[in-house]
PDB file of N, CA and C in Angstrom:
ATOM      1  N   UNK A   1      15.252  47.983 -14.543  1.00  0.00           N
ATOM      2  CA  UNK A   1      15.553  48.737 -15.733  1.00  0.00           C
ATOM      3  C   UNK A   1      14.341  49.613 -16.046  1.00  0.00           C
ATOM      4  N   UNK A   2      14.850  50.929 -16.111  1.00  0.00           N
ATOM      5  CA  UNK A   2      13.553  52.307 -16.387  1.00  0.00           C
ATOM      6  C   UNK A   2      12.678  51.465 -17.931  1.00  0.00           C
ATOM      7  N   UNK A   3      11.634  52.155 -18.309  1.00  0.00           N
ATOM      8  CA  UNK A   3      10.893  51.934 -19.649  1.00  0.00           C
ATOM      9  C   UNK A   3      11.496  52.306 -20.904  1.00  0.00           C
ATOM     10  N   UNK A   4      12.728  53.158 -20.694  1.00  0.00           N
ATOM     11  CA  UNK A   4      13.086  53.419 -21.924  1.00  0.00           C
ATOM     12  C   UNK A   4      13.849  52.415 -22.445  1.00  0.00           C
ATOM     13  N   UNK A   5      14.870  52.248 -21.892  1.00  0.00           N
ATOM     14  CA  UNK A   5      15.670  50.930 -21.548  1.00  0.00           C
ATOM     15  C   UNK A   5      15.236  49.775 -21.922  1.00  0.00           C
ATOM     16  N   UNK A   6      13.445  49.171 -22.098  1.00  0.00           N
ATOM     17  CA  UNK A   6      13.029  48.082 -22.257  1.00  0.00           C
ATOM     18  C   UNK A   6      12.623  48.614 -24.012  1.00  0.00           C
ATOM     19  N   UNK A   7      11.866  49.886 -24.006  1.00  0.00           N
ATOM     20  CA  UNK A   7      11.773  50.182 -25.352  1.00  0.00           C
ATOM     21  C   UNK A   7      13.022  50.210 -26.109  1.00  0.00           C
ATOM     22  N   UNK A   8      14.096  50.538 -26.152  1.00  0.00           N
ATOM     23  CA  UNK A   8      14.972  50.514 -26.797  1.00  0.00           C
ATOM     24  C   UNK A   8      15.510  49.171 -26.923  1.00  0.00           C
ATOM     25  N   UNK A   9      15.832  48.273 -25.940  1.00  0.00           N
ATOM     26  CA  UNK A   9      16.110  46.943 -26.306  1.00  0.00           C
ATOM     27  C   UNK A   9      14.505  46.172 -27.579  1.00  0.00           C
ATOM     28  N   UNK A  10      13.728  46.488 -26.760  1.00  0.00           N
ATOM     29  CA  UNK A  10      12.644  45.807 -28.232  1.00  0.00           C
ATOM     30  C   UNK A  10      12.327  46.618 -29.251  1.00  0.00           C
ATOM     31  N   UNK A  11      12.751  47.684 -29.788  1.00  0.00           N
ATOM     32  CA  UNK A  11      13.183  48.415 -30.587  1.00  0.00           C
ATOM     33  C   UNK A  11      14.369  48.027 -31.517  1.00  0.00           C
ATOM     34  N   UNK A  12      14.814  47.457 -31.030  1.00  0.00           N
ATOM     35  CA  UNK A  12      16.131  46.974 -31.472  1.00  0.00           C
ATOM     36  C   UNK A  12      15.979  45.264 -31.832  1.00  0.00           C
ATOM     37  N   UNK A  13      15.187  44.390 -31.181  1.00  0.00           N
ATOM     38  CA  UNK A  13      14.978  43.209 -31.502  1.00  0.00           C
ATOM     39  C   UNK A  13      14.084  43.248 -32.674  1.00  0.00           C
ATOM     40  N   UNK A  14      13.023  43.842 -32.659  1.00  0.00           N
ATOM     41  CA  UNK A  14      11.734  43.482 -33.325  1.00  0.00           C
ATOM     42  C   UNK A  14      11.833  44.225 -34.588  1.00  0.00           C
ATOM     43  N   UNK A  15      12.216  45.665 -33.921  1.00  0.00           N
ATOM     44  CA  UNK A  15      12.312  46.482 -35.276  1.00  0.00           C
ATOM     45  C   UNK A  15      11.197  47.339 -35.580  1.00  0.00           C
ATOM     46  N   UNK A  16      10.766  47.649 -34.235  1.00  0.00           N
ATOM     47  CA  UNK A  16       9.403  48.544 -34.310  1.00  0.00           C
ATOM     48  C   UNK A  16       9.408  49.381 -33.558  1.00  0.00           C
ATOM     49  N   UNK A  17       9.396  50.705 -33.171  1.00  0.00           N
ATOM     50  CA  UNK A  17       9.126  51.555 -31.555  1.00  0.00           C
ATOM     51  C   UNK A  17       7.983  51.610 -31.331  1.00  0.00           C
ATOM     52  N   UNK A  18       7.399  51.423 -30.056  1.00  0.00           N
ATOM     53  CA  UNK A  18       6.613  51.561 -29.552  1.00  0.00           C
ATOM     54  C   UNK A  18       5.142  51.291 -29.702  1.00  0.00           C
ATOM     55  N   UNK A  19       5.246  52.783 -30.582  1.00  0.00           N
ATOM     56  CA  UNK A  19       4.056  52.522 -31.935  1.00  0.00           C
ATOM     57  C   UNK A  19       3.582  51.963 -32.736  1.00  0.00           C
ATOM     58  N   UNK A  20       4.613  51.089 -33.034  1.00  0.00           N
ATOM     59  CA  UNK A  20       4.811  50.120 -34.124  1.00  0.00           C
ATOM     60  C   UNK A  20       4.963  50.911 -35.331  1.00  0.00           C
ATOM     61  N   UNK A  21       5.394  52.477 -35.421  1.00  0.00           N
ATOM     62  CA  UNK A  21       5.170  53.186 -36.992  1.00  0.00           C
ATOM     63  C   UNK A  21       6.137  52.797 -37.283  1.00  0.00           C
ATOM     64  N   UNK A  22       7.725  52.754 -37.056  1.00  0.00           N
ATOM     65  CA  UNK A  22       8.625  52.544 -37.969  1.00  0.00           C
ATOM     66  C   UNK A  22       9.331  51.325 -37.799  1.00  0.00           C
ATOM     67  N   UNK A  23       9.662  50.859 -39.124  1.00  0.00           N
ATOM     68  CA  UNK A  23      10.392  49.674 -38.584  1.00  0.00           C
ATOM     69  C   UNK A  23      11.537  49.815 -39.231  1.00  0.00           C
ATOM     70  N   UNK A  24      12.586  48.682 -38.640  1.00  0.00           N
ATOM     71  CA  UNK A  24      14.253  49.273 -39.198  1.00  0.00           C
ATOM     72  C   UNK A  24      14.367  48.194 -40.289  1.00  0.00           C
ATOM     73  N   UNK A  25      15.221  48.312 -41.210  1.00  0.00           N
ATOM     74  CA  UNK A  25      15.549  47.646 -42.188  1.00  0.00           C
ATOM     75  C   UNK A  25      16.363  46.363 -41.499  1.00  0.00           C
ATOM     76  N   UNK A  26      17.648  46.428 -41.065  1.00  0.00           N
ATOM     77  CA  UNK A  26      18.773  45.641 -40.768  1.00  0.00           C
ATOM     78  C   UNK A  26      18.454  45.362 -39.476  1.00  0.00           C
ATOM     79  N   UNK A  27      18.590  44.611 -38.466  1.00  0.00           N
ATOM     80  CA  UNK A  27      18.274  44.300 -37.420  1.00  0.00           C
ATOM     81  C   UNK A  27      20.159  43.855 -36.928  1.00  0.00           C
ATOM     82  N   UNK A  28      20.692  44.409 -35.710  1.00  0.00           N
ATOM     83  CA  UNK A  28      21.986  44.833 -35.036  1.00  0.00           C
ATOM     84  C   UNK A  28      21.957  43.842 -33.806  1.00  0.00           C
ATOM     85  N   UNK A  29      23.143  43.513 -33.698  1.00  0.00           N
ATOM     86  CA  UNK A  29      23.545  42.787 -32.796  1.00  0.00           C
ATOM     87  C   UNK A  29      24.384  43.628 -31.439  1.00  0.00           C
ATOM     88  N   UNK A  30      23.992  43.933 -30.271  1.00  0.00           N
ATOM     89  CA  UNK A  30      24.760  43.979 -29.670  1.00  0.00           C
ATOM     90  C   UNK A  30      25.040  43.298 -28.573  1.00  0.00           C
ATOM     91  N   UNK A  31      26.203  43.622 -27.467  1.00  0.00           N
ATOM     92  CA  UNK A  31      26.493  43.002 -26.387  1.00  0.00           C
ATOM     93  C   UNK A  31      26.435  44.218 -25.306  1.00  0.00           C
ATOM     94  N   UNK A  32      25.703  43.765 -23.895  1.00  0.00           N
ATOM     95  CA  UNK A  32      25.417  44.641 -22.927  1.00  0.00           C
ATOM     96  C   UNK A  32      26.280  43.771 -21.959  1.00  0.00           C
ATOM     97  N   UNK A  33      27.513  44.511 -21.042  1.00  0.00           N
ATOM     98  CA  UNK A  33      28.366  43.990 -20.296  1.00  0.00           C
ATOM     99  C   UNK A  33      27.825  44.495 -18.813  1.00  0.00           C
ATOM    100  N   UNK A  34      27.338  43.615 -17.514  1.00  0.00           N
ATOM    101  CA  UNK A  34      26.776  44.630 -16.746  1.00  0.00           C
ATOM    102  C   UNK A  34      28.068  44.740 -15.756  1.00  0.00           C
ATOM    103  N   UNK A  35      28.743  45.852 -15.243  1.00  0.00           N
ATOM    104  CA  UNK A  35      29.803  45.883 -15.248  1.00  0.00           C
ATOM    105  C   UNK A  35      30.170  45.844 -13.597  1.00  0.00           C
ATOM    106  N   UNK A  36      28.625  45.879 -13.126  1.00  0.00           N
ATOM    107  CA  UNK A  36      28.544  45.680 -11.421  1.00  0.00           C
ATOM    108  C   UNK A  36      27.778  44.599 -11.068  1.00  0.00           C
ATOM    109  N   UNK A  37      27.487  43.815 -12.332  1.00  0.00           N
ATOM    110  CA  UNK A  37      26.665  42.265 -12.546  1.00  0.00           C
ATOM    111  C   UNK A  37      25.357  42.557 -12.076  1.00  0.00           C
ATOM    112  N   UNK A  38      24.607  44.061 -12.243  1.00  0.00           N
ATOM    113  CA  UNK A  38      23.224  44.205 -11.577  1.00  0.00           C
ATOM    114  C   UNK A  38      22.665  45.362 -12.933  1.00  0.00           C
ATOM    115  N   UNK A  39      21.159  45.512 -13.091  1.00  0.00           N
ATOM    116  CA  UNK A  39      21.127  45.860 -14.369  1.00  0.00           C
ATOM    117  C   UNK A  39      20.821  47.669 -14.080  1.00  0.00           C
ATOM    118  N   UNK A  40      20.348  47.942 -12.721  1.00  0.00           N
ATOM    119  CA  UNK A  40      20.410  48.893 -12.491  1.00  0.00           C
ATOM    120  C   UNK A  40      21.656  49.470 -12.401  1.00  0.00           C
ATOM    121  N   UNK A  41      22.898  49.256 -12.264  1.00  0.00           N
ATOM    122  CA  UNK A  41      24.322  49.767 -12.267  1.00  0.00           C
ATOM    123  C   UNK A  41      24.508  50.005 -13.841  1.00  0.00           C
ATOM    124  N   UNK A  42      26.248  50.532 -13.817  1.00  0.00           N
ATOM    125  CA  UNK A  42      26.761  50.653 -15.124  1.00  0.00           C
ATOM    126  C   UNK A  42      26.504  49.426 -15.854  1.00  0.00           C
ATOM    127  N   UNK A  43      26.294  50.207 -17.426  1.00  0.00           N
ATOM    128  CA  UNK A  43      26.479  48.785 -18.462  1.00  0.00           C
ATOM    129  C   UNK A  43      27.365  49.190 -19.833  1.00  0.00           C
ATOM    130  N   UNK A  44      28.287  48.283 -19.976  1.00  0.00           N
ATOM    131  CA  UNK A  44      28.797  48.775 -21.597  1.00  0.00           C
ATOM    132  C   UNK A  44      28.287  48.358 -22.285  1.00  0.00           C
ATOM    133  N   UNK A  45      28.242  48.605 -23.544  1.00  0.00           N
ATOM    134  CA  UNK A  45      27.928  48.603 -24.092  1.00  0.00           C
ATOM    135  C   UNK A  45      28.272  48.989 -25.934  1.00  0.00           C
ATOM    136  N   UNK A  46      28.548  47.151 -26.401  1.00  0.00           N
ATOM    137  CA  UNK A  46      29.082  47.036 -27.684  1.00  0.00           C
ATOM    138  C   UNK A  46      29.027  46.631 -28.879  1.00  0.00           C
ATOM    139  N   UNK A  47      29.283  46.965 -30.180  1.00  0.00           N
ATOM    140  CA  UNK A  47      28.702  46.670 -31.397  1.00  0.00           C
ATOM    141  C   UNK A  47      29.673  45.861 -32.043  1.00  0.00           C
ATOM    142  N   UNK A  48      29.370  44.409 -32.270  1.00  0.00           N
ATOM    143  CA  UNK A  48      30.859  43.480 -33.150  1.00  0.00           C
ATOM    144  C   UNK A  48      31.381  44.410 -34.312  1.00  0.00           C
ATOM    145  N   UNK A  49      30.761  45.127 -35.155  1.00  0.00           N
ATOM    146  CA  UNK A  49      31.373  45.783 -36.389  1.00  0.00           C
ATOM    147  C   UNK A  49      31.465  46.918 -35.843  1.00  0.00           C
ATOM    148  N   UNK A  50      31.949  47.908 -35.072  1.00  0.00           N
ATOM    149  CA  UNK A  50      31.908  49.108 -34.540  1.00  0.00           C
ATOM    150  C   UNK A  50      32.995  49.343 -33.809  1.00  0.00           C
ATOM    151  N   UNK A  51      34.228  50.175 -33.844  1.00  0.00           N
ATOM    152  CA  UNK A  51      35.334  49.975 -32.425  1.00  0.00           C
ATOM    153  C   UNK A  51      34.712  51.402 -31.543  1.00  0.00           C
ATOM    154  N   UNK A  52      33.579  51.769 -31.164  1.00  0.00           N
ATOM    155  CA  UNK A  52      33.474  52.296 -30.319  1.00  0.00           C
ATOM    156  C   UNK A  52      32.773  51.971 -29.225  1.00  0.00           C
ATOM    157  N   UNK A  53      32.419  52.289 -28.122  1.00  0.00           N
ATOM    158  CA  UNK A  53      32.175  51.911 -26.748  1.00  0.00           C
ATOM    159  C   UNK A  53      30.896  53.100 -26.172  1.00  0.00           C
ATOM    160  N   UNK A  54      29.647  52.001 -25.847  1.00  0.00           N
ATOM    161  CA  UNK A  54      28.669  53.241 -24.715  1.00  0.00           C
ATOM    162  C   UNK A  54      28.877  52.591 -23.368  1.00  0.00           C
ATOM    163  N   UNK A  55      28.157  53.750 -22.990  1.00  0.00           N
ATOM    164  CA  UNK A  55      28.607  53.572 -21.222  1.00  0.00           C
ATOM    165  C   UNK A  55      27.273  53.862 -20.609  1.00  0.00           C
ATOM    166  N   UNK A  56      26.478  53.093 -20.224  1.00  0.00           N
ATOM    167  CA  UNK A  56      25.387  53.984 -19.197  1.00  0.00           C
ATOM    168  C   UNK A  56      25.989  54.095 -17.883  1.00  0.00           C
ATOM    169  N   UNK A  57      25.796  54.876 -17.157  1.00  0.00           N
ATOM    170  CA  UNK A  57      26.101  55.329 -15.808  1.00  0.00           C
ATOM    171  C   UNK A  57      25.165  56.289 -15.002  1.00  0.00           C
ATOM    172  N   UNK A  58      24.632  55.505 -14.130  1.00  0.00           N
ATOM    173  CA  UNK A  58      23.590  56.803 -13.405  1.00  0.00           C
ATOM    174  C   UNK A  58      24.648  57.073 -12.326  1.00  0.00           C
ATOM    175  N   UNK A  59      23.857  58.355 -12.315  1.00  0.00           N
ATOM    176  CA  UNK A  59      24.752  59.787 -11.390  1.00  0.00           C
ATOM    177  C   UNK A  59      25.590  59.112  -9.832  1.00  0.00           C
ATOM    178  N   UNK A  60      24.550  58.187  -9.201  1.00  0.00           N
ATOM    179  CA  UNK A  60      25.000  57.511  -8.180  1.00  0.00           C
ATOM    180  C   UNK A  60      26.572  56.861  -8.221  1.00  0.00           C
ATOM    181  N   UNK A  61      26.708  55.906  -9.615  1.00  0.00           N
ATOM    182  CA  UNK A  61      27.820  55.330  -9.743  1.00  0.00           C
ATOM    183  C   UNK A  61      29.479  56.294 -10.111  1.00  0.00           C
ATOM    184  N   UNK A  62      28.694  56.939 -10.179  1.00  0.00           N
ATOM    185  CA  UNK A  62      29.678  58.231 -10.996  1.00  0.00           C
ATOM    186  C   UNK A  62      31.460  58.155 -10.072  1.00  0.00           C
ATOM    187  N   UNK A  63      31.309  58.117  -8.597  1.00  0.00           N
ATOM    188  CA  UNK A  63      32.400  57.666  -8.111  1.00  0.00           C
ATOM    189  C   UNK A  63      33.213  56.313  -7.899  1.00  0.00           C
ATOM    190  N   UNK A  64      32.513  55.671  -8.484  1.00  0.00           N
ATOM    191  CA  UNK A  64      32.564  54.246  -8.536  1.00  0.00           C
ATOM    192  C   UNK A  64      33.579  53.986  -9.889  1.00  0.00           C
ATOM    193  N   UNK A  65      33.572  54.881 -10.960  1.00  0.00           N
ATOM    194  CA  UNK A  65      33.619  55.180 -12.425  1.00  0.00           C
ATOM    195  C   UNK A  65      35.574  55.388 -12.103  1.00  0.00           C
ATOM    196  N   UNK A  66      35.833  55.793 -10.627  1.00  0.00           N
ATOM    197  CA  UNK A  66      37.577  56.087 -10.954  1.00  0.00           C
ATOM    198  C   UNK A  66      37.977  55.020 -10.788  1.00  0.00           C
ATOM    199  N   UNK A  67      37.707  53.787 -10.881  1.00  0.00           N
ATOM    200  CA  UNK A  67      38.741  52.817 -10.575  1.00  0.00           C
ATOM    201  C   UNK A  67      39.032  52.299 -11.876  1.00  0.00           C
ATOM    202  N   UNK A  68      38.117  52.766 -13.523  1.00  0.00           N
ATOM    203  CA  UNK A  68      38.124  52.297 -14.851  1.00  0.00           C
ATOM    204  C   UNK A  68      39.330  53.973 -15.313  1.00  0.00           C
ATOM    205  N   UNK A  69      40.907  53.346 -15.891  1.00  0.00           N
ATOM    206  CA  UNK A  69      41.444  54.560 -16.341  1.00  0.00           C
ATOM    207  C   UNK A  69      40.769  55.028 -17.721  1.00  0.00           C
ATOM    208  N   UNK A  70      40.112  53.913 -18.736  1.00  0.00           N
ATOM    209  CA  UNK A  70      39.662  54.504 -19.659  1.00  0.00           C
ATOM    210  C   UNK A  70      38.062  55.621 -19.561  1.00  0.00           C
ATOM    211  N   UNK A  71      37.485  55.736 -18.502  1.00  0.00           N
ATOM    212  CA  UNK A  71      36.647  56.486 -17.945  1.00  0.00           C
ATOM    213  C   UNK A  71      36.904  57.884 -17.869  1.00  0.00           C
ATOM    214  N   UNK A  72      38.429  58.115 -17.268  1.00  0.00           N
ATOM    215  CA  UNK A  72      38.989  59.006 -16.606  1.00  0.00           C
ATOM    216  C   UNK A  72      38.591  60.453 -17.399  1.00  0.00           C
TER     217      UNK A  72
END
C-alpha cells in the first residue's frame, strides 16, 4: 500500500494528518473490502451510515473491472 493510503487510514483513526495540525472532531467507521483479497488490487470501500460506494482501482486492474455489472 503507497504512503498516501497509510496516511489516510491514520488520518482517519487518530484524527490527525500527518502534521499533526488538524484534528477531526467525530472519528468514522469504515469497511475496506479487498476485492482480489490482496491490498495492492481493487478495494471497496464503505461507510455504515452512507448508501454510497468508493472504489480504488489502479489502471492495471481496469480490465479485470468487466466482470462487476455495477462498474460498467
Amino acid at each position: 500500500m503507497n504512503s498516501f493510503w497509510w496516511d489516510f487510514l491514520i488520518a482517519l483513526k487518530y484524527g490527525v494528518t500527518k502534521a499533526g495540525a488538524k484534528k477531526m472532531n467525530n472519528g468514522k467507521a469504515f469497511n475496506l473490502f479487498l476485492l482480489d483479497g490482496e491490498v495492492t488490487g481493487r478495494i471497496k470501500c464503505t461507510l455504515p451510515s452512507w448508501s454510497g460506494l468508493a472504489y480504488k482501482i489502479p489502471r492495471t486492474y481496469l480490465d479485470a473491472c468487466k466482470d462487476r455489472a455495477h462498474l460498467k
